[in-house]
PDB file of N, CA and C in Angstrom:
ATOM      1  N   UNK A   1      -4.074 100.097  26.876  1.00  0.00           N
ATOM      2  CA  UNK A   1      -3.148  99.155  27.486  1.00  0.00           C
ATOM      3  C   UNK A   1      -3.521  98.977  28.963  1.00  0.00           C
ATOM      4  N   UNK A   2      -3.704  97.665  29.248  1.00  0.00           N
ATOM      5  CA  UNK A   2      -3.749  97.585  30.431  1.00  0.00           C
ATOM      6  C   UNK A   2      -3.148  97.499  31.813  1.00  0.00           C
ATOM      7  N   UNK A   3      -2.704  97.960  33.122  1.00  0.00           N
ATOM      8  CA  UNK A   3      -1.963  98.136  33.841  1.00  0.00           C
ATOM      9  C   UNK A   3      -1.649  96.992  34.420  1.00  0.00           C
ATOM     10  N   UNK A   4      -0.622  96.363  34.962  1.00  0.00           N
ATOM     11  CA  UNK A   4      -0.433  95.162  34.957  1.00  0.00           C
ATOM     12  C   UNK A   4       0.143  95.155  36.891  1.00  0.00           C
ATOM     13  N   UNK A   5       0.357  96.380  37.597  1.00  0.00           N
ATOM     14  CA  UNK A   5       0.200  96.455  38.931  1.00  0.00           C
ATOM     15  C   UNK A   5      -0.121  97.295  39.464  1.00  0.00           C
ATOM     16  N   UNK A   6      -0.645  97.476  40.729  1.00  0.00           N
ATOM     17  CA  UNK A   6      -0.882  98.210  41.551  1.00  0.00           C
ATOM     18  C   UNK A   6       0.161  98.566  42.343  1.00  0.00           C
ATOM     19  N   UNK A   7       0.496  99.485  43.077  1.00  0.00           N
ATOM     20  CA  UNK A   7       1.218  99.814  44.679  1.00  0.00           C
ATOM     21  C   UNK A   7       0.431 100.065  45.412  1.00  0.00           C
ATOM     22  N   UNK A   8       0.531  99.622  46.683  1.00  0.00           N
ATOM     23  CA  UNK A   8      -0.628 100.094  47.689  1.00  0.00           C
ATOM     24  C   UNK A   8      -0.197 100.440  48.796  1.00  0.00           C
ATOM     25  N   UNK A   9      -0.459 101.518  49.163  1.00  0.00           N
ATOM     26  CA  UNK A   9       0.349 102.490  50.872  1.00  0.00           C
ATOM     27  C   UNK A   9      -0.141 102.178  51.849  1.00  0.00           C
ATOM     28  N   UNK A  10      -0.553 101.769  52.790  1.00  0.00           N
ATOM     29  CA  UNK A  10      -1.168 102.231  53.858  1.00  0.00           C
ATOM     30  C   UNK A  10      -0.740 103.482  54.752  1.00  0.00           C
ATOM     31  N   UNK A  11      -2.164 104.245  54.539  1.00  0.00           N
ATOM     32  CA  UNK A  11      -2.058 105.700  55.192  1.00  0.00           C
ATOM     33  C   UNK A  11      -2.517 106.184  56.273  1.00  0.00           C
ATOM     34  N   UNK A  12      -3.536 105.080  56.817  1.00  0.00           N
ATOM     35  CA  UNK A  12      -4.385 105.235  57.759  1.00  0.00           C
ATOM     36  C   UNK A  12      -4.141 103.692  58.914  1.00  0.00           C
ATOM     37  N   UNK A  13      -4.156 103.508  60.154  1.00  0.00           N
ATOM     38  CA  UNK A  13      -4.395 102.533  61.149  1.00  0.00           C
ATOM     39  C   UNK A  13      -5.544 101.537  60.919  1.00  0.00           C
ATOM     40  N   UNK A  14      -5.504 100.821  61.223  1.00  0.00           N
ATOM     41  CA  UNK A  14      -6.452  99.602  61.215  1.00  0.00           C
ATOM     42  C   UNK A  14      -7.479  99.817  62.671  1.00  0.00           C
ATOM     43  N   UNK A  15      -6.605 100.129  63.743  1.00  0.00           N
ATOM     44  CA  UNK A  15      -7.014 100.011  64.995  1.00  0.00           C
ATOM     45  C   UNK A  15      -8.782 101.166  64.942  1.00  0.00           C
ATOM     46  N   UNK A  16      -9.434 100.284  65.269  1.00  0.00           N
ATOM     47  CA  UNK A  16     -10.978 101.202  65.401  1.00  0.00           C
ATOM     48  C   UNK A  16     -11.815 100.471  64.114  1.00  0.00           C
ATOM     49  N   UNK A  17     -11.425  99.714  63.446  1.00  0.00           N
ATOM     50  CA  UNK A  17     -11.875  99.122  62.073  1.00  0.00           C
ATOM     51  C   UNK A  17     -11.947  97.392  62.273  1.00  0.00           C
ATOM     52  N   UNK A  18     -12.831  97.040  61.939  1.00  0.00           N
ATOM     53  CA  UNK A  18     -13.513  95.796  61.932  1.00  0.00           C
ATOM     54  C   UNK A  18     -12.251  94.458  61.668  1.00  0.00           C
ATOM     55  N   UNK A  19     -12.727  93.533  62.248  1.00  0.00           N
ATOM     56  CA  UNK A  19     -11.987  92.184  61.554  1.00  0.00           C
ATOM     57  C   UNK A  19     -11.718  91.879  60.586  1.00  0.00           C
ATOM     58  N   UNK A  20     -12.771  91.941  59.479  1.00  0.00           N
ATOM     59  CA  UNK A  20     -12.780  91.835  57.882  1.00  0.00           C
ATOM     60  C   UNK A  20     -11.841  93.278  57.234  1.00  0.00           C
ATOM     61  N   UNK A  21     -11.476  94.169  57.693  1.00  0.00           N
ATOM     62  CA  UNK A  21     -11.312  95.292  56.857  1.00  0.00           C
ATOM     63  C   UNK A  21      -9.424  95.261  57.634  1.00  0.00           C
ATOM     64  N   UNK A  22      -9.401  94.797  59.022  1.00  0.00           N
ATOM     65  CA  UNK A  22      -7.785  94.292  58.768  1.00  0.00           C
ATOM     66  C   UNK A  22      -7.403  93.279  58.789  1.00  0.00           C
ATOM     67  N   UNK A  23      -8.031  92.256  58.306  1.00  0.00           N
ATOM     68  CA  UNK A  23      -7.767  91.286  57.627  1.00  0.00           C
ATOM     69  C   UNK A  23      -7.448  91.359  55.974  1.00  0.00           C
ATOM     70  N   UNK A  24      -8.294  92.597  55.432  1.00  0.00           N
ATOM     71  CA  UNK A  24      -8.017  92.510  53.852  1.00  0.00           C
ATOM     72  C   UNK A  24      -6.627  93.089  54.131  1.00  0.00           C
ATOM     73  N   UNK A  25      -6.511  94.339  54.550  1.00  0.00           N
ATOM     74  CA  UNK A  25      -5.144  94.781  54.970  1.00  0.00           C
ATOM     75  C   UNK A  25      -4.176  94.099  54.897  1.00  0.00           C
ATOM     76  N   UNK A  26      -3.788  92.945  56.306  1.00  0.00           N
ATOM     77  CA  UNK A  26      -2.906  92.121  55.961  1.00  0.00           C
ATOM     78  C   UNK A  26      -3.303  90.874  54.674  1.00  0.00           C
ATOM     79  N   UNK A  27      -4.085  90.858  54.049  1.00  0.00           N
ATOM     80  CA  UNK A  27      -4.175  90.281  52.852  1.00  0.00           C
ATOM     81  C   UNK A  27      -3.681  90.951  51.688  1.00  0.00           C
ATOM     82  N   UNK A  28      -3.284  91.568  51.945  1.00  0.00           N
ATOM     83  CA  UNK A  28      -2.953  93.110  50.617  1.00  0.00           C
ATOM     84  C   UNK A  28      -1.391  92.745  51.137  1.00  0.00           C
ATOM     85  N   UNK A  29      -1.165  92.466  52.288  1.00  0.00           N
ATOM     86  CA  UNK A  29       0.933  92.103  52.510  1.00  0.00           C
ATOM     87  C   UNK A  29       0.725  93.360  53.183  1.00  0.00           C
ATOM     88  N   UNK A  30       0.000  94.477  53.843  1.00  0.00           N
ATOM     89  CA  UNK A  30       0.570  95.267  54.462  1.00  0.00           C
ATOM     90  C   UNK A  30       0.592  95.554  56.136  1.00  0.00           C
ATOM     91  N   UNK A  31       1.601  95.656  56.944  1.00  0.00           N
ATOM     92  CA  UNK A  31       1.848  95.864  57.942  1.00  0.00           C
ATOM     93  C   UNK A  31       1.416  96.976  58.950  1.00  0.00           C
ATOM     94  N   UNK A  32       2.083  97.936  58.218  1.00  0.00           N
ATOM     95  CA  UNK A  32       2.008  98.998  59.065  1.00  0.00           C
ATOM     96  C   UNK A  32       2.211 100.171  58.284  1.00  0.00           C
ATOM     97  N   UNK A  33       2.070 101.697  59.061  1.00  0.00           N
ATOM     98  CA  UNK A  33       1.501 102.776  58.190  1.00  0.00           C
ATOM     99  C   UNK A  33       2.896 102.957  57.708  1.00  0.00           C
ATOM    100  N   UNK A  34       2.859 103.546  56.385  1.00  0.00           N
ATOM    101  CA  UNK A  34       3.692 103.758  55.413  1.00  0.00           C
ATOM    102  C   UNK A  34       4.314 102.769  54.531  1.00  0.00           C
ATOM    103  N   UNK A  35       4.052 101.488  55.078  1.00  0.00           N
ATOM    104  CA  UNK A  35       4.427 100.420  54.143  1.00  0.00           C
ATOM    105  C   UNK A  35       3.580 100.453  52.813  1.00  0.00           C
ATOM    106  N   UNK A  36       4.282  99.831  51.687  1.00  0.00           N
ATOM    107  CA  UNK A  36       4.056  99.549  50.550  1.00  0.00           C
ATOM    108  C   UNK A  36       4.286  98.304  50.006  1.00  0.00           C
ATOM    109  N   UNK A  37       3.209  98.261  48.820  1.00  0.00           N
ATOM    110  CA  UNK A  37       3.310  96.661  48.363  1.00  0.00           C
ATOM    111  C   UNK A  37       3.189  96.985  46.922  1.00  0.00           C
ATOM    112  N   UNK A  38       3.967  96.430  45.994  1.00  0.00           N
ATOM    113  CA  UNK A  38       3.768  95.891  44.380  1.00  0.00           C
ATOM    114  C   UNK A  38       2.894  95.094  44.224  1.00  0.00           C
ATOM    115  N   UNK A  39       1.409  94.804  43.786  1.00  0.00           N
ATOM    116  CA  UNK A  39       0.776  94.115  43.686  1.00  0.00           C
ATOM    117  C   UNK A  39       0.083  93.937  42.445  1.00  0.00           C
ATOM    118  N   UNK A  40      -0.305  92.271  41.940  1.00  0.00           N
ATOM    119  CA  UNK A  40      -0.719  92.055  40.838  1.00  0.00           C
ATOM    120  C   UNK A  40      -1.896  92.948  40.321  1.00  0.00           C
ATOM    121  N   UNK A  41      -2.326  92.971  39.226  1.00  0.00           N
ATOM    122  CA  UNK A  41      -3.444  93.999  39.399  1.00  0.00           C
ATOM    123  C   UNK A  41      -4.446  92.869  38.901  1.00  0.00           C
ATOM    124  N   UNK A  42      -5.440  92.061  39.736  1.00  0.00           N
ATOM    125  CA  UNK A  42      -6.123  90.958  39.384  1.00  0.00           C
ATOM    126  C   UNK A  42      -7.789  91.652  39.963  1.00  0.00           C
ATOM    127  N   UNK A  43      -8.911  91.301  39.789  1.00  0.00           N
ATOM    128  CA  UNK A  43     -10.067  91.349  40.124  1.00  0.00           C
ATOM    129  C   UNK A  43      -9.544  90.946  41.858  1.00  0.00           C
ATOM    130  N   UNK A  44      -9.408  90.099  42.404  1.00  0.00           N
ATOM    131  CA  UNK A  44      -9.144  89.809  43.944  1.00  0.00           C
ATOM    132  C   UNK A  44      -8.569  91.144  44.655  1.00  0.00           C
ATOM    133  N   UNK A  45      -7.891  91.590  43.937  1.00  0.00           N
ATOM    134  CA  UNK A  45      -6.631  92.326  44.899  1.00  0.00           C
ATOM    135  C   UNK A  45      -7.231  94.047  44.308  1.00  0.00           C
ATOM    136  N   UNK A  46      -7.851  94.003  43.272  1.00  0.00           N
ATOM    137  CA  UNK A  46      -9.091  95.590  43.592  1.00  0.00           C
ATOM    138  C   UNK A  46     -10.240  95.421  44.286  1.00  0.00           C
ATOM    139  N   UNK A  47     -10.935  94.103  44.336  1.00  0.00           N
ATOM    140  CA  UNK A  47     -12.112  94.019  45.473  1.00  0.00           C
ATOM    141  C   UNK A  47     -11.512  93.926  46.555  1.00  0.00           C
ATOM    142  N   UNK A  48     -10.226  93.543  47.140  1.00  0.00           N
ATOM    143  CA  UNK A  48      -9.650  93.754  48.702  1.00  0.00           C
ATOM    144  C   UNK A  48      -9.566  95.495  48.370  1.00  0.00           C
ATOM    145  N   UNK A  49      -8.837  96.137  47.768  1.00  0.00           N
ATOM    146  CA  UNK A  49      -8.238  97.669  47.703  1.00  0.00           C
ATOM    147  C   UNK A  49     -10.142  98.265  48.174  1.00  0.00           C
ATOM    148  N   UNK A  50     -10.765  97.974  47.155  1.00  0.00           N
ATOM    149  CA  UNK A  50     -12.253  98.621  47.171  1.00  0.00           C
ATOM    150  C   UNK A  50     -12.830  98.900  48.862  1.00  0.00           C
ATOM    151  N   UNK A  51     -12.402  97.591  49.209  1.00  0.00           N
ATOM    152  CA  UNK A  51     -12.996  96.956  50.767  1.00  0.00           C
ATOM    153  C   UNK A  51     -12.430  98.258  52.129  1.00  0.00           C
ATOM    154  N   UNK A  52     -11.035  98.754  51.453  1.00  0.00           N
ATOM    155  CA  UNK A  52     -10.405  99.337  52.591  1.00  0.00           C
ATOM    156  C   UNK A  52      -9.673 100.535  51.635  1.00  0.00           C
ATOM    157  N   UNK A  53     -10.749 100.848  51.080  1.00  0.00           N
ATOM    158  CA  UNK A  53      -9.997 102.533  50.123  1.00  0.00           C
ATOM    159  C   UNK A  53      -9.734 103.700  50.834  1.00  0.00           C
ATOM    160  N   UNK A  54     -10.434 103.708  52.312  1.00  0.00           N
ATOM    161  CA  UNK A  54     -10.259 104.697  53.083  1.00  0.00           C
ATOM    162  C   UNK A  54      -8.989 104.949  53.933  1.00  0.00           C
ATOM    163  N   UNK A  55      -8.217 103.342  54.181  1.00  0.00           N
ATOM    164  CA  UNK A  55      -7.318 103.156  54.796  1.00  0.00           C
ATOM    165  C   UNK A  55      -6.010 103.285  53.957  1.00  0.00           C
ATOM    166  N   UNK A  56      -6.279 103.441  52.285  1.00  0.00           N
ATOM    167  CA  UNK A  56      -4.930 103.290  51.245  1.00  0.00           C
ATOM    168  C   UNK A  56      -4.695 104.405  50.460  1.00  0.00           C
ATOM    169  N   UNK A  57      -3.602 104.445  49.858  1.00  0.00           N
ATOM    170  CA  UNK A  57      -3.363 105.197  48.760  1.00  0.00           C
ATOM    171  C   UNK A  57      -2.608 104.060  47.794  1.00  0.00           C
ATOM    172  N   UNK A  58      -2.968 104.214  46.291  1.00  0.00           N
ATOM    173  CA  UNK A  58      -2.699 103.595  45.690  1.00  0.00           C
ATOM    174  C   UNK A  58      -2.370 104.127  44.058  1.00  0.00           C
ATOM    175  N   UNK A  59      -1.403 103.544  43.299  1.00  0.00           N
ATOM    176  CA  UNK A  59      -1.576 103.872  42.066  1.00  0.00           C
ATOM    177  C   UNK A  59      -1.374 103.043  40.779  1.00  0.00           C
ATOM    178  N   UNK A  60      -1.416 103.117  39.797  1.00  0.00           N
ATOM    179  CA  UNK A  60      -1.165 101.805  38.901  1.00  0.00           C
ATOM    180  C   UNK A  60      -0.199 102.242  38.264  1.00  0.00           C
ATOM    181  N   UNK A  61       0.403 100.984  37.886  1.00  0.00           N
ATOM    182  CA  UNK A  61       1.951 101.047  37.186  1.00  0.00           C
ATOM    183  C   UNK A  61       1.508  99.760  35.850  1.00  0.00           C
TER     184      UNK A  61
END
């Protein structure tokens, strides 16, 4: 069966990290550290997660 969302944390700062990598960030809907997002689980939105795995915690639902 396939998982039909993601949650995604941010655990780590953006600040010291490139344009493209907080840009996927706020492309993912997230703000700031400890925020969380319900997110579709689509090919787009695991190649953004992939892009900035160092900065997230995540799990599937």
């Amino acid at each position: 069966m396939a998982h039909k969302t993601i949650t995604v944390k941010l655990k780590k700062s953006t600040i010291g990290h490139n344009e493209r990598q907080k840009a996927n960030v706020r492309g993912l809907g997230l703000r700031r550290i400890g925020h969380e997002k319900t997110l579709e689980n689509t090919p787009a939105v695991r190649g953004m997660i992939k892009k900035v795995i160092h900065l997230l915690d995540f799990r599937y639902e």
